[in-house]
N, C-alpha and C. Protein backbone atom coordinates (compact mmCIF):
# COMPACT_ATOMS: atom_id res chain seq x y z
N UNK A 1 -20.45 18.84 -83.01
CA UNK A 1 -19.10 19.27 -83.28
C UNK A 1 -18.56 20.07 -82.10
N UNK A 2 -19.21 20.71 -81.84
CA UNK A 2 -19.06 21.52 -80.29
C UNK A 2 -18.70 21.08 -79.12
N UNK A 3 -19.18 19.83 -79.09
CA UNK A 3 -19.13 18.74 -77.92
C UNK A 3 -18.04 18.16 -77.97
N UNK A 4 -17.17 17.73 -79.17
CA UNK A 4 -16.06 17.56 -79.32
C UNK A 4 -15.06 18.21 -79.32
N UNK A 5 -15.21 19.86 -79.59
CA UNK A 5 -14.49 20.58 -79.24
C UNK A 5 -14.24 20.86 -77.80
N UNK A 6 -15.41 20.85 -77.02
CA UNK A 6 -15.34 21.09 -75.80
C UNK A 6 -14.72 19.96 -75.04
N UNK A 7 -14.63 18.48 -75.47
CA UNK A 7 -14.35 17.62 -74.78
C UNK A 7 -12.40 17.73 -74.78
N UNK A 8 -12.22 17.74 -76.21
CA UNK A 8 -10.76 18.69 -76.68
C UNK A 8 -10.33 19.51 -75.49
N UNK A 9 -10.89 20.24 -75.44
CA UNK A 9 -10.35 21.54 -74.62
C UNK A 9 -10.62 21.15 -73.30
N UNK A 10 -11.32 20.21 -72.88
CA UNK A 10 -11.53 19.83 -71.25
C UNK A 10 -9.86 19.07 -70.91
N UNK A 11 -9.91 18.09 -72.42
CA UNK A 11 -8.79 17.27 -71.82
C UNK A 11 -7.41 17.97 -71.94
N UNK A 12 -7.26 18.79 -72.33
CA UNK A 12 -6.18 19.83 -72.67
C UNK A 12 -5.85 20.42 -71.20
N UNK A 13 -6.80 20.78 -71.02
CA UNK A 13 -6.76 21.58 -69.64
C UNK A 13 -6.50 20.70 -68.36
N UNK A 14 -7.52 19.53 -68.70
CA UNK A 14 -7.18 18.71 -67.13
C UNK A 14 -4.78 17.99 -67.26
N UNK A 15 -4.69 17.61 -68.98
CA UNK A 15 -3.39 17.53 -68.59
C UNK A 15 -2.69 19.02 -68.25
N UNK A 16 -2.70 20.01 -68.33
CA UNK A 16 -2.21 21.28 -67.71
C UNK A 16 -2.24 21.10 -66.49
N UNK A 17 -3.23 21.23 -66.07
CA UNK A 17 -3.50 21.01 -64.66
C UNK A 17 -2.53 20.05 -64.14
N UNK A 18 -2.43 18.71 -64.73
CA UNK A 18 -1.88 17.96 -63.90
C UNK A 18 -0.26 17.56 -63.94
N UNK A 19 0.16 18.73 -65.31
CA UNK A 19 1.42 18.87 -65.35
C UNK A 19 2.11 20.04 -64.46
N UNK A 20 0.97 21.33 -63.79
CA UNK A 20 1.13 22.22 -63.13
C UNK A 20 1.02 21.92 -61.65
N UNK A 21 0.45 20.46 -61.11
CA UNK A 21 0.27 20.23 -59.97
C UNK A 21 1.76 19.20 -59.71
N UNK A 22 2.53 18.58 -61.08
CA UNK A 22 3.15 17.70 -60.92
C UNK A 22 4.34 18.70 -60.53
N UNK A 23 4.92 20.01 -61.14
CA UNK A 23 5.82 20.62 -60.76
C UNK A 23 6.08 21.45 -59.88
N UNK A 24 4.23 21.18 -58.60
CA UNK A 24 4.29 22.05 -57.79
C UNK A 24 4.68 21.18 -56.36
N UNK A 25 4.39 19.48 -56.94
CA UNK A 25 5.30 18.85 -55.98
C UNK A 25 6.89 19.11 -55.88
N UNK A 26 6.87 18.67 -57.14
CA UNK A 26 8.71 18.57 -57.12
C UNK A 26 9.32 19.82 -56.48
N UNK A 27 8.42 20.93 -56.63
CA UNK A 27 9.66 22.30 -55.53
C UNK A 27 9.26 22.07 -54.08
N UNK A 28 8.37 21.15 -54.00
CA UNK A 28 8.61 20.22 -52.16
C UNK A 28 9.19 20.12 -51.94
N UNK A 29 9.91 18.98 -53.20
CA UNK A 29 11.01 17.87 -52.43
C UNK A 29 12.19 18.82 -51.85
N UNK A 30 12.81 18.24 -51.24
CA UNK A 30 13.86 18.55 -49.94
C UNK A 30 15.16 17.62 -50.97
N UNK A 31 15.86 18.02 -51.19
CA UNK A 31 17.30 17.84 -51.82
C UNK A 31 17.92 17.46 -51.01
N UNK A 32 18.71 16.32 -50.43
CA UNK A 32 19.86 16.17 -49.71
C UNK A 32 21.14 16.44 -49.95
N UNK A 33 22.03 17.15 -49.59
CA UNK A 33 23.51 17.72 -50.09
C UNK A 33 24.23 16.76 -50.56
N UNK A 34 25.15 17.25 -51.11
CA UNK A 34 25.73 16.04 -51.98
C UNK A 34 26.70 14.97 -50.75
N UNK A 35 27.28 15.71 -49.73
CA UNK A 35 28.05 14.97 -48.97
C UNK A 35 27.37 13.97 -48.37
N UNK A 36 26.29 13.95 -47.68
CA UNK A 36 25.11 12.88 -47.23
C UNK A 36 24.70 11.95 -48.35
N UNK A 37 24.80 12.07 -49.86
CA UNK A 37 24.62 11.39 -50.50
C UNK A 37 25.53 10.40 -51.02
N UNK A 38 26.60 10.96 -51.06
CA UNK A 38 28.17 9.79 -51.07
C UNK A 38 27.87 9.04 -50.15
N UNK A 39 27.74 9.69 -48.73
CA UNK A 39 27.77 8.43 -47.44
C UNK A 39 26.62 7.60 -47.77
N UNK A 40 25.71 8.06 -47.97
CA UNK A 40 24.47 7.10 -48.21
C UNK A 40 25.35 6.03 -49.16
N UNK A 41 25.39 6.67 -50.50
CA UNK A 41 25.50 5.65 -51.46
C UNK A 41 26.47 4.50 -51.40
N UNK A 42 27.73 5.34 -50.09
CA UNK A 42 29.06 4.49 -49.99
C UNK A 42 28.28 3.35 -49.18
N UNK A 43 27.58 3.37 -47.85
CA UNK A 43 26.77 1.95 -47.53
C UNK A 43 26.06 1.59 -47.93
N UNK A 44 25.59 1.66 -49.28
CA UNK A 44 23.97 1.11 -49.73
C UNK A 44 25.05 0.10 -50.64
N UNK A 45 26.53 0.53 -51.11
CA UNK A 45 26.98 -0.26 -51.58
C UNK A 45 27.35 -0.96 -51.12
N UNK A 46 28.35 -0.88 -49.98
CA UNK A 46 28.95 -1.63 -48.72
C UNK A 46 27.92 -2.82 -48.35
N UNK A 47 26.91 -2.52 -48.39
CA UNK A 47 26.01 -3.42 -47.58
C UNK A 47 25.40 -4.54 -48.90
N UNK A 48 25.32 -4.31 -49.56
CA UNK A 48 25.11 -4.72 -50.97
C UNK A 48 26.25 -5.89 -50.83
N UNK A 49 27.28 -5.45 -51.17
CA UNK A 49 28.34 -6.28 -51.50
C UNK A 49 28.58 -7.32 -50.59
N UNK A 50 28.51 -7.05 -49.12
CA UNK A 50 29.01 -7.65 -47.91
C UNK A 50 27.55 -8.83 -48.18
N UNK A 51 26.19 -8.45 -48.52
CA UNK A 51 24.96 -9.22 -48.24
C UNK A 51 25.18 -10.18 -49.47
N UNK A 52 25.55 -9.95 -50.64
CA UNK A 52 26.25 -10.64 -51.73
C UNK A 52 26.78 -11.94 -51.48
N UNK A 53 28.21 -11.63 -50.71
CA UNK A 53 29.31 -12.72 -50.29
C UNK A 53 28.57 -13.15 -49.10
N UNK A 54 27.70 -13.06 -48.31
CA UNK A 54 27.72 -14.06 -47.22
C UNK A 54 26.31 -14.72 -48.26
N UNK A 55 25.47 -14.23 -48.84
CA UNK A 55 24.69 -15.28 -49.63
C UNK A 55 25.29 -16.10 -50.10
N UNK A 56 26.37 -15.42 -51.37
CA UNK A 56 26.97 -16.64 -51.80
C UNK A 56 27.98 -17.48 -51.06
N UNK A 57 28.47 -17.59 -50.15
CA UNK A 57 29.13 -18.51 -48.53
C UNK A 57 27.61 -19.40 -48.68
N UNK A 58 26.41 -18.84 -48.08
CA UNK A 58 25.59 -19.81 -47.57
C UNK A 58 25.45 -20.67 -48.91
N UNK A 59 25.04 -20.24 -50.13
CA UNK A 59 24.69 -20.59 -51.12
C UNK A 59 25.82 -22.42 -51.49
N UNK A 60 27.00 -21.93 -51.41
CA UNK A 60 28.07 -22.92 -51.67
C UNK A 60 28.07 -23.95 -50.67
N UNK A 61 27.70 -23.61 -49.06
CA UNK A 61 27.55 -24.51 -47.99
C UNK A 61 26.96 -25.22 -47.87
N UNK A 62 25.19 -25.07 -48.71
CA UNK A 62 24.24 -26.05 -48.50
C UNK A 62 24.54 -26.45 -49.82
N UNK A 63 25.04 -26.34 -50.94
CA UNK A 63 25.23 -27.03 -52.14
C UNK A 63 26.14 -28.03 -51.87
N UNK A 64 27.04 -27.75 -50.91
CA UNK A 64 28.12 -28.80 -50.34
C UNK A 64 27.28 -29.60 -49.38
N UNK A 65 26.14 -29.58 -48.64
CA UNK A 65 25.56 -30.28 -47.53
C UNK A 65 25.08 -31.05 -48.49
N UNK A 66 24.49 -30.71 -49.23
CA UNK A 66 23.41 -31.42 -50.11
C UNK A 66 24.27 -32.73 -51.42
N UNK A 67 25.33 -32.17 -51.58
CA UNK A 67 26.09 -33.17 -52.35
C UNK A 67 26.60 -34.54 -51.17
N UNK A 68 26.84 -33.74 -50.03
CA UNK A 68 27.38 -34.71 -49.27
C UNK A 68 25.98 -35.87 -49.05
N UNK A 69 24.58 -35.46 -49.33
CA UNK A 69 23.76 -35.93 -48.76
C UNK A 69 23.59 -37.16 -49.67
N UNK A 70 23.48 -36.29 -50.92
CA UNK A 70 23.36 -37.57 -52.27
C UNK A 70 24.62 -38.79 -52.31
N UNK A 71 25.97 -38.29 -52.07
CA UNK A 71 26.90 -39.13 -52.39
C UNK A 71 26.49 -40.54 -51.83
């Protein structure tokens, strides 16, 4: 019964531990200001969208090569 208690209380402790090591990363992390984060996000979209439309351009071009091929 002891052994189970103790195994109890080992695993108790090792998640402590590893909820006390998890929040001693996060006051690492380095925050980027909010203004660097608009710009980021404004080209992650920009680039998104622009990589979008020239896929779909190529996408329609070889669907058109390829119809022309079958006709």
């Amino acid at each position: 019964m002891q052994e189970k208690e103790k195994s109890a209380g080992k695993a108790k402790d090792q998640k402590k531990s590893w909820f006390h090591g998890l929040k001693a990363e996060f006051r690492k992390i380095v925050w980027t200001d909010r203004e660097t984060l608009m710009k980021q996000t404004a080209v992650v979209i920009v680039i998104s969208v622009l990589l979008g439309a020239l896929i779909s351009v190529m996408d329609a071009g070889i669907l058109e090569c390829i119809n022309l091929l079958i006709k």
